[in-house]
PDB file of N, CA and C in Angstrom:
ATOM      1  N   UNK A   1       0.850  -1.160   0.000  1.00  0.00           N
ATOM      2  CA  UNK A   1       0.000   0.000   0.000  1.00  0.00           C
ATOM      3  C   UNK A   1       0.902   1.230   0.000  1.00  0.00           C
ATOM      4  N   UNK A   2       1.009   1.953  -0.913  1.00  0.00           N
ATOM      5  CA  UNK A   2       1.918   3.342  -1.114  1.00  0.00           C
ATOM      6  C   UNK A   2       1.155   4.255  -0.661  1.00  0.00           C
ATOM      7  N   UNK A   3       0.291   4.573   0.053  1.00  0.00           N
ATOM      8  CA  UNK A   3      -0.189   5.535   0.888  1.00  0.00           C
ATOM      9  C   UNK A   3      -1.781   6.259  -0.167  1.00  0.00           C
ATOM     10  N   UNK A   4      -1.647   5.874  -1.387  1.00  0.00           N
ATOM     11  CA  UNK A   4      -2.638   6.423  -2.361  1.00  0.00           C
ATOM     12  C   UNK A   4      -3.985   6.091  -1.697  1.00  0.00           C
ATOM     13  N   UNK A   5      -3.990   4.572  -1.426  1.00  0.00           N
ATOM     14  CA  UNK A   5      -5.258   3.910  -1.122  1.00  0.00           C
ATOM     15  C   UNK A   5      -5.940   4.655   0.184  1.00  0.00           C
ATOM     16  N   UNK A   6      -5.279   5.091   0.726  1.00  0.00           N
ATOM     17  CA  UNK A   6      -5.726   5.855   2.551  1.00  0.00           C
ATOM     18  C   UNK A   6      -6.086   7.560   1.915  1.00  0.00           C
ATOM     19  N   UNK A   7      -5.685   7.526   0.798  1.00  0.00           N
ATOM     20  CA  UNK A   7      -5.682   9.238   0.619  1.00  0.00           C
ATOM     21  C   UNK A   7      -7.471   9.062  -0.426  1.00  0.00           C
ATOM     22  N   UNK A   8      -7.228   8.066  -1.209  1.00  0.00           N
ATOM     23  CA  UNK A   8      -8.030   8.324  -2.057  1.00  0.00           C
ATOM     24  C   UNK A   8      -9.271   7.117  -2.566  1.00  0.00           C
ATOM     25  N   UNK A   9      -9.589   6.394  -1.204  1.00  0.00           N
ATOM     26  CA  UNK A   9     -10.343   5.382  -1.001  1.00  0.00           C
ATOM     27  C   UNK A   9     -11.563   6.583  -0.371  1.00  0.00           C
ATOM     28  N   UNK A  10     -13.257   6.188  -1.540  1.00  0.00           N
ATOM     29  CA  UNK A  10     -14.030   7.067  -0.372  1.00  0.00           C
ATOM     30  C   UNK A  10     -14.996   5.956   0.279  1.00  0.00           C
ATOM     31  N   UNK A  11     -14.578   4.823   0.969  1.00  0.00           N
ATOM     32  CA  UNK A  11     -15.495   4.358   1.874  1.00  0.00           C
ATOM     33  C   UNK A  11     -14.767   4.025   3.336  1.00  0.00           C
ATOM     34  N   UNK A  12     -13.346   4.864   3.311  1.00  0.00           N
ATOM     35  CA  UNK A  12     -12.460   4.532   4.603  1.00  0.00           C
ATOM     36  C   UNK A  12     -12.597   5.666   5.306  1.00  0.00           C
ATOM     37  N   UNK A  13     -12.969   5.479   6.418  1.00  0.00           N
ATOM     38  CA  UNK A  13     -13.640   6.482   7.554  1.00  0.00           C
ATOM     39  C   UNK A  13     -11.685   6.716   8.108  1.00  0.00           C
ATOM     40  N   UNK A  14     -11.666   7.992   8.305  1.00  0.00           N
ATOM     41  CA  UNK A  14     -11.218   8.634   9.365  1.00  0.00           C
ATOM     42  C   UNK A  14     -11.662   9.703  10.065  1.00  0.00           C
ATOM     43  N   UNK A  15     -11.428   8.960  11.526  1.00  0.00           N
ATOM     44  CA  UNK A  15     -12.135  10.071  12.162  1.00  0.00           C
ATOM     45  C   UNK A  15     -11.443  10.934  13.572  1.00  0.00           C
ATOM     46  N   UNK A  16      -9.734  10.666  13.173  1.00  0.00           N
ATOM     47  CA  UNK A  16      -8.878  11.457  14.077  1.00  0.00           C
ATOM     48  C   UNK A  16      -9.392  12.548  14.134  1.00  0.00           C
ATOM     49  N   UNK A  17      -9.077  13.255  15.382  1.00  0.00           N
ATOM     50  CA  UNK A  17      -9.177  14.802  15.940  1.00  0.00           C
ATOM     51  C   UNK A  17      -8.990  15.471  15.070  1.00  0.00           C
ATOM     52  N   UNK A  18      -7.621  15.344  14.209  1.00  0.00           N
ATOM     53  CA  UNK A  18      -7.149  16.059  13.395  1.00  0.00           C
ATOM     54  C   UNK A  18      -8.081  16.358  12.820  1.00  0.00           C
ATOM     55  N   UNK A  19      -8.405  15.239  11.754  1.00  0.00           N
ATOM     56  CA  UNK A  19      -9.471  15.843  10.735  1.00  0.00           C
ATOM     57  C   UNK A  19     -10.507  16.306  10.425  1.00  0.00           C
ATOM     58  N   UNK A  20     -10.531  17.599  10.372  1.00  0.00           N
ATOM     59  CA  UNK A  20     -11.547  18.813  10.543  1.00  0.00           C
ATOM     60  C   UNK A  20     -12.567  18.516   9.864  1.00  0.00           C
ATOM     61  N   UNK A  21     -12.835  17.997   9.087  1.00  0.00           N
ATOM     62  CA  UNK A  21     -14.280  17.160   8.535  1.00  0.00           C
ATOM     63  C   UNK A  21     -14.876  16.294   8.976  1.00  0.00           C
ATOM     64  N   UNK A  22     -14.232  15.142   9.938  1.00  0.00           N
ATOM     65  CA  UNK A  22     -14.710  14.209  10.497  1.00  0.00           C
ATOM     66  C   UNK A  22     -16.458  14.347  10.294  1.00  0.00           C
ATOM     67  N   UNK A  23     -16.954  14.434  11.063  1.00  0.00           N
ATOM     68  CA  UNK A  23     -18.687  14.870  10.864  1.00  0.00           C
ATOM     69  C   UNK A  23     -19.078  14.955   9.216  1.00  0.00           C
ATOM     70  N   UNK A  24     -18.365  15.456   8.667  1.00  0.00           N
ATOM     71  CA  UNK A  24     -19.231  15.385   7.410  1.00  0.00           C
ATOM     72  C   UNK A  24     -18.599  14.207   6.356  1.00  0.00           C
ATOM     73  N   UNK A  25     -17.525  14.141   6.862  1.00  0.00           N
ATOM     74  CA  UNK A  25     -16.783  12.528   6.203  1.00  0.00           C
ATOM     75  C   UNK A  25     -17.684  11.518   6.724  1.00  0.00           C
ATOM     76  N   UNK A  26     -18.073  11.239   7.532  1.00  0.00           N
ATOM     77  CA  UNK A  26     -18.785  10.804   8.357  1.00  0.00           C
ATOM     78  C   UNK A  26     -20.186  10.119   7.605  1.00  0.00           C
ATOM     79  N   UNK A  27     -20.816  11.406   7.852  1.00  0.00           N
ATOM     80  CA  UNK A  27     -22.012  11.269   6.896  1.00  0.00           C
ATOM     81  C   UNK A  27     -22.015  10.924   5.415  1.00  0.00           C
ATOM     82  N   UNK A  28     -21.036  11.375   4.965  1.00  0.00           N
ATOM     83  CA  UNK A  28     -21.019  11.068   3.384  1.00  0.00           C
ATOM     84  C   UNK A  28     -20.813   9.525   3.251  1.00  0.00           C
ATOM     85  N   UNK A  29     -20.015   8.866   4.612  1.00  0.00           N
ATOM     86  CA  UNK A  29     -19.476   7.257   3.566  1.00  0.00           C
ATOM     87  C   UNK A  29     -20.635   6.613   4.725  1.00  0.00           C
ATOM     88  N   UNK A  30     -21.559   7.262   5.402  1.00  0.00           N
ATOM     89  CA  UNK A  30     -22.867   6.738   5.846  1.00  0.00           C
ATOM     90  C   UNK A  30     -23.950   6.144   4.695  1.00  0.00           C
ATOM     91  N   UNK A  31     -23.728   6.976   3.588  1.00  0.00           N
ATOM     92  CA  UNK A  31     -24.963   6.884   2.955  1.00  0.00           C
ATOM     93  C   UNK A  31     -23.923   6.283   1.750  1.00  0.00           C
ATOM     94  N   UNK A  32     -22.360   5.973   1.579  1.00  0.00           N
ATOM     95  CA  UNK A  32     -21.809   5.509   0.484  1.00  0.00           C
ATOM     96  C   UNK A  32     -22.133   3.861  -0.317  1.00  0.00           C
ATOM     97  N   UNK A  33     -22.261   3.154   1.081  1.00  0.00           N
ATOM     98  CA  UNK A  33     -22.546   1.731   0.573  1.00  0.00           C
ATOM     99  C   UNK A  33     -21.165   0.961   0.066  1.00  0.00           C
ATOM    100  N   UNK A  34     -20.117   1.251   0.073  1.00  0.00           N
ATOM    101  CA  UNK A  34     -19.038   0.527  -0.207  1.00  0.00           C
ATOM    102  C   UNK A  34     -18.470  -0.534   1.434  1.00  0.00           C
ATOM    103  N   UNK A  35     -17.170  -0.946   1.040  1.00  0.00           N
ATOM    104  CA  UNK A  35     -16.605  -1.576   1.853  1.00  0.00           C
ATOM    105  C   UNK A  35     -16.671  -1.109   3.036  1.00  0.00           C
ATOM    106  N   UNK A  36     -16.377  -1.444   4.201  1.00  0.00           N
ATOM    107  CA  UNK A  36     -16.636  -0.566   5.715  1.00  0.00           C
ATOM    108  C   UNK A  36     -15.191  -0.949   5.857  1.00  0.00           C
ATOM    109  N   UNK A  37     -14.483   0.224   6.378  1.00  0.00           N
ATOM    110  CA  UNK A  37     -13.179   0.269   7.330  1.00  0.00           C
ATOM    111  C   UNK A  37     -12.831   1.401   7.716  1.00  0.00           C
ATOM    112  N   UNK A  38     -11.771   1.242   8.816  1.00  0.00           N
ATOM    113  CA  UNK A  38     -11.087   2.567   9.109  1.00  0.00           C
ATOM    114  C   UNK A  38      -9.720   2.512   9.154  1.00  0.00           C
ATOM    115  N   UNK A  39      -9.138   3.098   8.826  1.00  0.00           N
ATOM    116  CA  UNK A  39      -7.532   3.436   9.038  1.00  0.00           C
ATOM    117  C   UNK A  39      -6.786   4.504  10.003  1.00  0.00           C
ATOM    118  N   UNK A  40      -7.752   4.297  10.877  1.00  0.00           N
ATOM    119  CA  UNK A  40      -7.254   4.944  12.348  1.00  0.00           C
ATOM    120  C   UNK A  40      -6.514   3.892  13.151  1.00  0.00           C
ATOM    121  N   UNK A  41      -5.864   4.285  13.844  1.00  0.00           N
ATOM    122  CA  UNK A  41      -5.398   3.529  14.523  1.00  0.00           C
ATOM    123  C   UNK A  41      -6.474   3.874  16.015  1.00  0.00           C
ATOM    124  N   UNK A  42      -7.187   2.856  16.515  1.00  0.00           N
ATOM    125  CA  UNK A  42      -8.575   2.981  17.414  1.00  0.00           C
ATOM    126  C   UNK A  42      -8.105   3.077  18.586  1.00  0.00           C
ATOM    127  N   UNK A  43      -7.009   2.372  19.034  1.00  0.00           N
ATOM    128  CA  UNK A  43      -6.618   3.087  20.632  1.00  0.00           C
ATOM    129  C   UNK A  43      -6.103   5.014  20.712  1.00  0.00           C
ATOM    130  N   UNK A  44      -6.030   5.555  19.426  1.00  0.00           N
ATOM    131  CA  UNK A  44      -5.815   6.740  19.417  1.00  0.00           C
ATOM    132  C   UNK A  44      -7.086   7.569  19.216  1.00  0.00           C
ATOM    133  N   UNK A  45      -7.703   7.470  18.964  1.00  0.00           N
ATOM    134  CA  UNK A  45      -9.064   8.039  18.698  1.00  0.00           C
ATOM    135  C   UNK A  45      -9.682   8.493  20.603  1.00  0.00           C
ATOM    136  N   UNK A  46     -10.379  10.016  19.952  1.00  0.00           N
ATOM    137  CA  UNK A  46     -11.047  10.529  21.189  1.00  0.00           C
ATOM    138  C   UNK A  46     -12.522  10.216  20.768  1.00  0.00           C
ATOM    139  N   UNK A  47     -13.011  10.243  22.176  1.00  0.00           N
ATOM    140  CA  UNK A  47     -14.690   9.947  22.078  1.00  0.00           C
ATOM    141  C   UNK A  47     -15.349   9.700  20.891  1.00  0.00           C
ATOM    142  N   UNK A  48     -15.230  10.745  20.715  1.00  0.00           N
ATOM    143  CA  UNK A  48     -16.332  11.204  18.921  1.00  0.00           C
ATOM    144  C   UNK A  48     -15.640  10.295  18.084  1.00  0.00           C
ATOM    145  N   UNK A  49     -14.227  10.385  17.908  1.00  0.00           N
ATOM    146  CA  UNK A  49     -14.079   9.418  16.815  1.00  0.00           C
ATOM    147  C   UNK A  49     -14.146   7.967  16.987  1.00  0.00           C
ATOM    148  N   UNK A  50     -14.200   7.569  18.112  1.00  0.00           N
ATOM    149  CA  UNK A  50     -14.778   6.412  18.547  1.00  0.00           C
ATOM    150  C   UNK A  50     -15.823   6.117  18.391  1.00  0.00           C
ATOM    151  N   UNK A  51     -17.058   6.727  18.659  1.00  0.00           N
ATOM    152  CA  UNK A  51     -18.230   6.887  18.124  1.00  0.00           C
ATOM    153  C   UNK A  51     -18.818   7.027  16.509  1.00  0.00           C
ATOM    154  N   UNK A  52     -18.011   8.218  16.040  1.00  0.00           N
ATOM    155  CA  UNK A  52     -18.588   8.005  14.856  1.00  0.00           C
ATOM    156  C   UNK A  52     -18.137   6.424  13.771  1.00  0.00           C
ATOM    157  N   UNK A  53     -16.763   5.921  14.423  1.00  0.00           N
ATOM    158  CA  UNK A  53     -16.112   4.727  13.900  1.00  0.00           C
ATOM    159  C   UNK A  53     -16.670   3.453  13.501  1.00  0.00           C
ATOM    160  N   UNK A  54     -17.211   3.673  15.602  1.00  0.00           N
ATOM    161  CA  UNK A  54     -18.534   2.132  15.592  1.00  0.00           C
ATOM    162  C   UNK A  54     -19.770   2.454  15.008  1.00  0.00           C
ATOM    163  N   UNK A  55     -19.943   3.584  14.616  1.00  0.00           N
ATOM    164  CA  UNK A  55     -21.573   4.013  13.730  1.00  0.00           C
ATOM    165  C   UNK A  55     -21.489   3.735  12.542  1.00  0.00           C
ATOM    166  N   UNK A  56     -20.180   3.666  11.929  1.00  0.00           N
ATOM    167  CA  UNK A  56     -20.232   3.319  10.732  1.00  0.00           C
ATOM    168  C   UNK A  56     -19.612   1.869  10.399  1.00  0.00           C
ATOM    169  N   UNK A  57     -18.735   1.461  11.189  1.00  0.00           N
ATOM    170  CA  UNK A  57     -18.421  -0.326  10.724  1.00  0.00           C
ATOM    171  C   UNK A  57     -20.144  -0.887  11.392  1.00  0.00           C
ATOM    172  N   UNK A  58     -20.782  -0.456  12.302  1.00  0.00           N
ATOM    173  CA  UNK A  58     -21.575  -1.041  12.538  1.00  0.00           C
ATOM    174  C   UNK A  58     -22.892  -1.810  11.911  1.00  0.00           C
ATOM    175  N   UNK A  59     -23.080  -0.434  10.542  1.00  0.00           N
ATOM    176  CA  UNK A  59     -24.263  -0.007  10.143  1.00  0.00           C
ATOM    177  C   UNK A  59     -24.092  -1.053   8.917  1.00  0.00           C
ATOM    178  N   UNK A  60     -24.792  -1.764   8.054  1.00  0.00           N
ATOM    179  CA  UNK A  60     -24.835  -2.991   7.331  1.00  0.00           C
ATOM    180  C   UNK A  60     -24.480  -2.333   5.953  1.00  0.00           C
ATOM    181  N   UNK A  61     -23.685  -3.008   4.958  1.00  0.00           N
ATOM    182  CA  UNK A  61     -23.400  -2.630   3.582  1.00  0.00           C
ATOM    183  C   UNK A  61     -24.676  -2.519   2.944  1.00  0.00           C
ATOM    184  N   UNK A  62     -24.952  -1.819   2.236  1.00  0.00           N
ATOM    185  CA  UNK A  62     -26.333  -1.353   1.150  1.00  0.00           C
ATOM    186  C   UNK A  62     -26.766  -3.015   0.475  1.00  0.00           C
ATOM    187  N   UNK A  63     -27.609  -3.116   0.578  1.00  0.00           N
ATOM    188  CA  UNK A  63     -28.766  -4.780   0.087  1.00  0.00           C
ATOM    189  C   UNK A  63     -27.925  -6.042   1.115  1.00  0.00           C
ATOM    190  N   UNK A  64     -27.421  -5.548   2.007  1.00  0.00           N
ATOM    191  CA  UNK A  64     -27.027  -6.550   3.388  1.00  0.00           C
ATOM    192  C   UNK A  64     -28.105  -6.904   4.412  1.00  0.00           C
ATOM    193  N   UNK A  65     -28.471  -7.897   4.642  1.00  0.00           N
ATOM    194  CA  UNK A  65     -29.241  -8.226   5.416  1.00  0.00           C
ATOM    195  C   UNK A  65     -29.364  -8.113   7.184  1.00  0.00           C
ATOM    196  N   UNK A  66     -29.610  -7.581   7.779  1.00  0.00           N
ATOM    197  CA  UNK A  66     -29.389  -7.641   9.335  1.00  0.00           C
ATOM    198  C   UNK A  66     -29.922  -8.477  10.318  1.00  0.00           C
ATOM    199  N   UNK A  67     -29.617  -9.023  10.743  1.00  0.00           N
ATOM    200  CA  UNK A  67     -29.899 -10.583  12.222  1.00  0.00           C
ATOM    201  C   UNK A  67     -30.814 -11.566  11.219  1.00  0.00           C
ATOM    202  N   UNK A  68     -30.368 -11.685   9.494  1.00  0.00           N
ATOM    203  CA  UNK A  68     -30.922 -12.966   8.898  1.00  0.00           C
ATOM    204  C   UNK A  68     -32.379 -12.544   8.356  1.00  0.00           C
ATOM    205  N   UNK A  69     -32.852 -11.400   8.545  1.00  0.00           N
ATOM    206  CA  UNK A  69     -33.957 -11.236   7.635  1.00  0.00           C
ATOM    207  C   UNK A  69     -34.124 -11.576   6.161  1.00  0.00           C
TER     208      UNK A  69
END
């Protein structure tokens, strides 16, 4: 991985402090439907990005089924 894939993947959530978009990065790969991941490193993450992290690996890929329906 030469660093392209973390810069220019849009279904990889980051949601360090740093990044001043978080919230609206957020929302956008909410409603994206691609692969779910993050490339944070998760013991570094504050609250919010902890939160918004598990809101989104949580939430099911687009025509994914949830608890077998």
């Amino acid at each position: 991985m030469n660093g392209r894939l973390w810069v220019n993947d849009p279904d990889c959530m980051v949601a360090r402090p740093e990044i001043k978009e978080r919230e609206t990065w957020a929302a956008h790969l909410e409603g994206y439907g691609g692969v779910r991941f993050s490339s944070d490193n998760l013991a570094a993450l504050d609250r919010r990005g902890l939160e918004l992290t598990r809101r989104f690996l949580s939430q099911p890929q687009h025509g994914q089924r949830v608890g077998g329906e």
